[in-house]
Protein backbone atom coordinates (compact mmCIF):
# COMPACT_ATOMS: atom_id res chain seq x y z
CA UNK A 1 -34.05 -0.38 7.58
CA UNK A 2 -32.73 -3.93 8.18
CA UNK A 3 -29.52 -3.70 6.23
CA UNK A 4 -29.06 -0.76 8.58
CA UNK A 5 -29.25 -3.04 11.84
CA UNK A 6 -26.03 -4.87 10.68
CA UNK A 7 -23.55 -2.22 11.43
CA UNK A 8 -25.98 -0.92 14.11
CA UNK A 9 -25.38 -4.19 16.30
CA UNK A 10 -21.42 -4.22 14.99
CA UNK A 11 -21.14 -0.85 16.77
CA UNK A 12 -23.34 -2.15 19.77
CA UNK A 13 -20.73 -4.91 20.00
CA UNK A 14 -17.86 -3.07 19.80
CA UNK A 15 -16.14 -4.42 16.98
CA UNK A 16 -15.87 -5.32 13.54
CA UNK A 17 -16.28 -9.33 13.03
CA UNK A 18 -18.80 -11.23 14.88
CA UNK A 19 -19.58 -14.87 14.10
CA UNK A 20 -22.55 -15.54 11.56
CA UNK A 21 -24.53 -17.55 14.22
CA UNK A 22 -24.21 -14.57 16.65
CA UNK A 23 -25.05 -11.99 14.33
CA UNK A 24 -28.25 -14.14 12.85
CA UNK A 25 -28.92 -14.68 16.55
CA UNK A 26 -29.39 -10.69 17.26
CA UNK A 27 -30.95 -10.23 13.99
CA UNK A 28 -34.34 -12.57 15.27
CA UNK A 29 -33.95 -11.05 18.49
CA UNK A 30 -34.85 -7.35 16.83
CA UNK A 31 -37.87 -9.17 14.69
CA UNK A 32 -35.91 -10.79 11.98
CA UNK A 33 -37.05 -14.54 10.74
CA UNK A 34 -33.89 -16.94 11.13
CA UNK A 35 -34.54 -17.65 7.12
CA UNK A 36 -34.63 -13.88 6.39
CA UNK A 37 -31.72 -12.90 8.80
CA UNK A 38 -29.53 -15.11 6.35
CA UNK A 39 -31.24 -13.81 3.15
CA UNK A 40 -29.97 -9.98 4.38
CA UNK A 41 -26.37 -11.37 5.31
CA UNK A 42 -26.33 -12.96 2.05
CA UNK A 43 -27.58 -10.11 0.03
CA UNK A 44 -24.95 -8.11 1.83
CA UNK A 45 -21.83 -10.30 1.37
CA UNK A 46 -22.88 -9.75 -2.60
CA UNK A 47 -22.91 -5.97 -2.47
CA UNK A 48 -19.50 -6.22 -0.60
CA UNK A 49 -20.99 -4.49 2.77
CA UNK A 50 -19.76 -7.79 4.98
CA UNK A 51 -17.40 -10.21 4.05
CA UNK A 52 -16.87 -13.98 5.22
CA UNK A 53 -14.00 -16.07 6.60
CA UNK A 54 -14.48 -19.69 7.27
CA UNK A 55 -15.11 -20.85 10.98
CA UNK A 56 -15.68 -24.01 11.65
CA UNK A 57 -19.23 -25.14 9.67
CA UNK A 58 -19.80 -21.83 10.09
CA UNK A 59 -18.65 -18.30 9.17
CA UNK A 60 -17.03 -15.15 10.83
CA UNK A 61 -18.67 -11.81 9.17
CA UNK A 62 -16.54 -8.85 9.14
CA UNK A 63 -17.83 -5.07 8.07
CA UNK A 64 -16.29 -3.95 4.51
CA UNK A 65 -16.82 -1.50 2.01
CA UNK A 66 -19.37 1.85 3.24
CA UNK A 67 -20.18 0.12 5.76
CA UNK A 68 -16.68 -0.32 7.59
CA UNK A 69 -16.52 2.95 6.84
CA UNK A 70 -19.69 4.41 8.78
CA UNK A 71 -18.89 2.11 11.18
CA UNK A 72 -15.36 3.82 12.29
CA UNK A 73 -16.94 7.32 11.15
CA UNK A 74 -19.05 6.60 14.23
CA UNK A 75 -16.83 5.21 16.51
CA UNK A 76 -14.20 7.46 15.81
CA UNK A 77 -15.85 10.44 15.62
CA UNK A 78 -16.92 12.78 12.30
CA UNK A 79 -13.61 14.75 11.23
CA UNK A 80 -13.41 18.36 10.89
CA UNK A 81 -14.20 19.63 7.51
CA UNK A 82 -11.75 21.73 5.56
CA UNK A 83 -12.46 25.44 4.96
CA UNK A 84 -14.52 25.81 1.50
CA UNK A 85 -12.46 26.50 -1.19
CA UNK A 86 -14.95 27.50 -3.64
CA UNK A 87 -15.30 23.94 -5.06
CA UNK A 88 -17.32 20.83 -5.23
CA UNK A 89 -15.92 17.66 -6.67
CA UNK A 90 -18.58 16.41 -9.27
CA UNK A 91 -19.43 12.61 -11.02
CA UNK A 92 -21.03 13.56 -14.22
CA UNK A 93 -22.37 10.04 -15.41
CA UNK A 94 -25.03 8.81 -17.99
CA UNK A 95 -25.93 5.56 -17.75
CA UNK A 96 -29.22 3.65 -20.67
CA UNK A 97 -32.01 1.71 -18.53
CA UNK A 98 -30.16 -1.71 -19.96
CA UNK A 99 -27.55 -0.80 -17.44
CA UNK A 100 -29.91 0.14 -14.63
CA UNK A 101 -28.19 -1.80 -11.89
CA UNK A 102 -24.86 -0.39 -12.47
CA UNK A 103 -26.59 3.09 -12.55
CA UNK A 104 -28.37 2.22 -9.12
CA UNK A 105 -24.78 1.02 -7.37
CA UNK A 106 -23.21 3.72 -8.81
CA UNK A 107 -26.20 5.89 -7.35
CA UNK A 108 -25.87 3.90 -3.83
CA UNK A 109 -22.12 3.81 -3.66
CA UNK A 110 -21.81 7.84 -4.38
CA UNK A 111 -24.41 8.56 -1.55
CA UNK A 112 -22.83 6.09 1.00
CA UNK A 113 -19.61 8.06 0.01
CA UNK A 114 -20.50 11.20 1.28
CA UNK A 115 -21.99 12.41 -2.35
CA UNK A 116 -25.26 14.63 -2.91
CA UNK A 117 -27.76 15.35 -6.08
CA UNK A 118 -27.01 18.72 -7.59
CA UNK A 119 -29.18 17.77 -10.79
CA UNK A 120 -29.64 14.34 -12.98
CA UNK A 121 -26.80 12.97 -13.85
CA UNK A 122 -24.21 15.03 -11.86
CA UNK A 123 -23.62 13.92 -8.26
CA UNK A 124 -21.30 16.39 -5.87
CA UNK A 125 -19.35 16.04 -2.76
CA UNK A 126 -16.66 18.39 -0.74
CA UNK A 127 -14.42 15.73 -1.03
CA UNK A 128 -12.73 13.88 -3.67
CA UNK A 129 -13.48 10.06 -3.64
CA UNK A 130 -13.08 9.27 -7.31
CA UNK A 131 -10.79 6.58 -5.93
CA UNK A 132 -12.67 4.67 -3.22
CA UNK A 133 -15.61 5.09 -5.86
CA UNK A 134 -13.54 3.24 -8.80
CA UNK A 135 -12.19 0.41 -6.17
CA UNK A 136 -16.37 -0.31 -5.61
CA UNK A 137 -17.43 -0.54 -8.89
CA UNK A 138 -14.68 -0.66 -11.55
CA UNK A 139 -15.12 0.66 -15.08
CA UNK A 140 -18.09 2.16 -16.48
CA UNK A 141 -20.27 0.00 -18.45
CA UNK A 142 -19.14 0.93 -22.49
CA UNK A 143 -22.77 2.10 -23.18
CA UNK A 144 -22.40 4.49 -20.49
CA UNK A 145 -19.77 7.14 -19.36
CA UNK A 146 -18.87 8.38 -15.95
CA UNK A 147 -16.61 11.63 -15.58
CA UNK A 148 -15.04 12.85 -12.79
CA UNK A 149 -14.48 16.67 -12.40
CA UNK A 150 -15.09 20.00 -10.32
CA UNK A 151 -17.85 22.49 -10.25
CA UNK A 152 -16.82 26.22 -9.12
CA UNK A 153 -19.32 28.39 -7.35
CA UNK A 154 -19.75 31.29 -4.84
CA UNK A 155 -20.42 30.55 -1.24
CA UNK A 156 -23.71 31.82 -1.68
CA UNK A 157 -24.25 29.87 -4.45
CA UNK A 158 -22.60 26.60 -2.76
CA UNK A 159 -25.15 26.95 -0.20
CA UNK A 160 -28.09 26.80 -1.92
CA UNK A 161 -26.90 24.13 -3.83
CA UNK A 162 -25.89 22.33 -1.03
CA UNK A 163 -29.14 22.71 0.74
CA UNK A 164 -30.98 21.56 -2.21
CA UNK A 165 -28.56 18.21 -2.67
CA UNK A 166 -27.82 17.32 1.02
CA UNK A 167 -31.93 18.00 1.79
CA UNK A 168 -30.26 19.85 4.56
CA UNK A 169 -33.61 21.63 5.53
CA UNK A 170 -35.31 18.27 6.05
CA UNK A 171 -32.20 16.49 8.06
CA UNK A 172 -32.07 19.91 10.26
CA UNK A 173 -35.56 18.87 10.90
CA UNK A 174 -34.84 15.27 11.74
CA UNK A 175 -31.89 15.90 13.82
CA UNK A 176 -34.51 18.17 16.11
CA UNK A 177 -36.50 15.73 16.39
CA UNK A 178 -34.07 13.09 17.22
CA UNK A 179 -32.05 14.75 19.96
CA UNK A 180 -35.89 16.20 21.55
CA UNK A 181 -36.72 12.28 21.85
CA UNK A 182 -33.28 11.47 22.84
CA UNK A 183 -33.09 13.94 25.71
CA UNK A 184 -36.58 12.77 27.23
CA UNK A 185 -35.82 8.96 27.12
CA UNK A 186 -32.53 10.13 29.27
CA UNK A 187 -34.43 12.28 31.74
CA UNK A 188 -38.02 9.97 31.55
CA UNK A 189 -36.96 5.73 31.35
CA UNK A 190 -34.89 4.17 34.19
CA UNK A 191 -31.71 2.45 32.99
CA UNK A 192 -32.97 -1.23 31.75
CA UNK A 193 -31.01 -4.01 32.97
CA UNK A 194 -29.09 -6.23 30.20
CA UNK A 195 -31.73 -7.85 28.57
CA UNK A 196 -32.82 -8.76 24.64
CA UNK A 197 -35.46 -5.94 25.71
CA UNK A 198 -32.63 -3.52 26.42
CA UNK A 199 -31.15 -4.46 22.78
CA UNK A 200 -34.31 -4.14 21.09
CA UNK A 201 -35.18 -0.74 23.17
CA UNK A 202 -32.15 0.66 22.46
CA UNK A 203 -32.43 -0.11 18.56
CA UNK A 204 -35.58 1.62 18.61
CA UNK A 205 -34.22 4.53 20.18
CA UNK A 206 -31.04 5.53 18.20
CA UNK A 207 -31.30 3.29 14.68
CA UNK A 208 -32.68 6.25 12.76
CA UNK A 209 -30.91 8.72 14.32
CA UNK A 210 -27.39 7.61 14.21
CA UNK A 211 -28.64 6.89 10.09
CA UNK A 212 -29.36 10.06 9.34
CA UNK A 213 -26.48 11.29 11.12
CA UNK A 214 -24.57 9.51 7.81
CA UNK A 215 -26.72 10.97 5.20
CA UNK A 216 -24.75 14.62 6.10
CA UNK A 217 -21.51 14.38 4.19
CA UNK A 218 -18.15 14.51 7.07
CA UNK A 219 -16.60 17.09 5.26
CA UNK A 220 -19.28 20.11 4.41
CA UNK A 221 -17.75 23.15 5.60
CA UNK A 222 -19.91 25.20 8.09
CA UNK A 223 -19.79 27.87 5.04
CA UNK A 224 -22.43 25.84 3.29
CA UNK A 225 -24.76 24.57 6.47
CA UNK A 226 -28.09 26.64 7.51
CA UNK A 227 -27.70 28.85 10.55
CA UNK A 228 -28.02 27.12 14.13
CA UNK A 229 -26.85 23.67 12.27
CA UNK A 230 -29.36 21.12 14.90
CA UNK A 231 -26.33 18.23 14.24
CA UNK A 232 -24.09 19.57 17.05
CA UNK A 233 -26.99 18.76 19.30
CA UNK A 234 -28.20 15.66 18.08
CA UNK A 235 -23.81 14.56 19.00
CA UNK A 236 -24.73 15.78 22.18
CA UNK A 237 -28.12 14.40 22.75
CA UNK A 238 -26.45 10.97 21.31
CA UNK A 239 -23.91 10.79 24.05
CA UNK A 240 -26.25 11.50 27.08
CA UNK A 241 -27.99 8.69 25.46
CA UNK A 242 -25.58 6.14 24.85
CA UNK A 243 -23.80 6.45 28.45
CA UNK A 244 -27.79 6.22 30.11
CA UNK A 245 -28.83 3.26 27.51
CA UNK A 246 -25.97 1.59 26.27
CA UNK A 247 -24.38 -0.32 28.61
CA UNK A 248 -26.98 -2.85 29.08
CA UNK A 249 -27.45 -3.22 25.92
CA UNK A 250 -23.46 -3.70 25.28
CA UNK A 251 -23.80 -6.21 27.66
CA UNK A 252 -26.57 -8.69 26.62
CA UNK A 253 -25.04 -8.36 22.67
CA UNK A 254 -21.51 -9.52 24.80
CA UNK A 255 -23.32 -12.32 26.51
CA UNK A 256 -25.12 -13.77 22.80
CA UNK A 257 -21.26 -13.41 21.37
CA UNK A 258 -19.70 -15.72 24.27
CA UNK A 259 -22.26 -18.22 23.69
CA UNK A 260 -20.90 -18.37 20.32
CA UNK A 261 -17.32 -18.51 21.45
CA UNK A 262 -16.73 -15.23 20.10
């Protein structure tokens, strides 16, 4: 959950670079230690999720990688997906335990990517991103291989798959659940005034469902989604939400950015 409060308070902010004394700033104000708010930036500038440019004795942080891209998914919006054409595009990989941490990256990068479990070793997606895939994580390790192809099925066949990959029955669930809560803050809590409260209120109320919003791949046609889809309404719930609870929020994270001259 914390590496997911990094682009969280990006998109609370606004923007995509933020000084690193802000962003460790925001980090203890939602629970993190100052020591372990520069562990997680750390650990993230090595998976290439943030990068660095020099500022002063300090550092600007900028989104990269999946997480840019989540980041602008949100902002901008989830594009609409194209009609189903009968095929997934499929990694077919097999990769020894002595190369376990490529396997796990490989594993992460796919999923970030949009990409769901059909079965061991072969991961799907609507879309092709063989090439944003082999810009992440570069060749193969040579004790391992990593294919790239398609996978032709029915729509009825699709589906289930898809279901079974995507764990569409559980997010259905979770979306439900989110957009219920979601709806009563709006109609039950007054709007908070800008405050580190308001931040850490408002963190609390959308992290996990703006996350799982991500693990649904953009481009799944509706062919391939179960009847009544609950995502539609979790968008809506979402923007009641964020026009009722956001602003104050916005507004502290702007104040803790000036103080750092950003």
């Amino acid at each position: 959950m914390n590496v997911g409060l990094v682009p969280f308070l990006y998109g609370v902010a606004g923007r995509e670079e933020m000084p690193g004394a802000a962003l460790v700033r925001l980090l203890t104000v939602l629970g993190l230690t100052t020591g372990a708010a520069r562990s997680l930036i750390a650990r993230m500038r090595r998976d290439g999720l943030i990068a660095a440019t020099p500022r002063g004795r300090g550092a600007d942080y900028r989104l990269s990688g999946a997480f840019l891209r989540s980041f602008r998914q949100i902002r901008d919006g989830r594009p609409e997906p194209p009609a189903w054409d009968g095929l997934f595009h499929a990694i077919f990989y097999t990769v020894p335990e002595a190369q376990r941490a490529y396997r796990d990256q490989l594993r992460r990068a796919a999923t970030l990517a949009g990409y769901g479990l059909m079965q061991p070793g072969v991961l799907i997606s609507p879309a092709d991103q063989r090439d944003r895939l082999a810009a992440e994580l570069g060749s193969a390790p040579r004790a391992g291989t990593v294919y790239f192809g398609r996978v032709e099925l029915s729509t009825a066949d699709a589906a289930t798959v898809a279901f079974r990959a995507w764990e569409l029955d559980e997010l259905d669930r979770r979306y439900r659940e989110h957009a219920a809560r979601l709806r009563a803050a709006v109609r039950d809590r007054p709007i908070p005034p800008p405050s580190a409260t308001a931040l850490v209120d408002y963190v609390q109320l959308f992290g996990g469902a703006l996350i799982d919003t991500l693990r649904t791949p953009p481009a799944l046609p509706p062919e391939l989604l179960p009847g009544d889809w609950s995502l539609p309404a979790l968008l809506a719930a979402t923007g009641a939400a964020y026009a009722h609870f956001g602003p104050p929020a916005t507004e502290y994270v702007q104040s803790v950015l000036a103080g750092h001259g950003a």
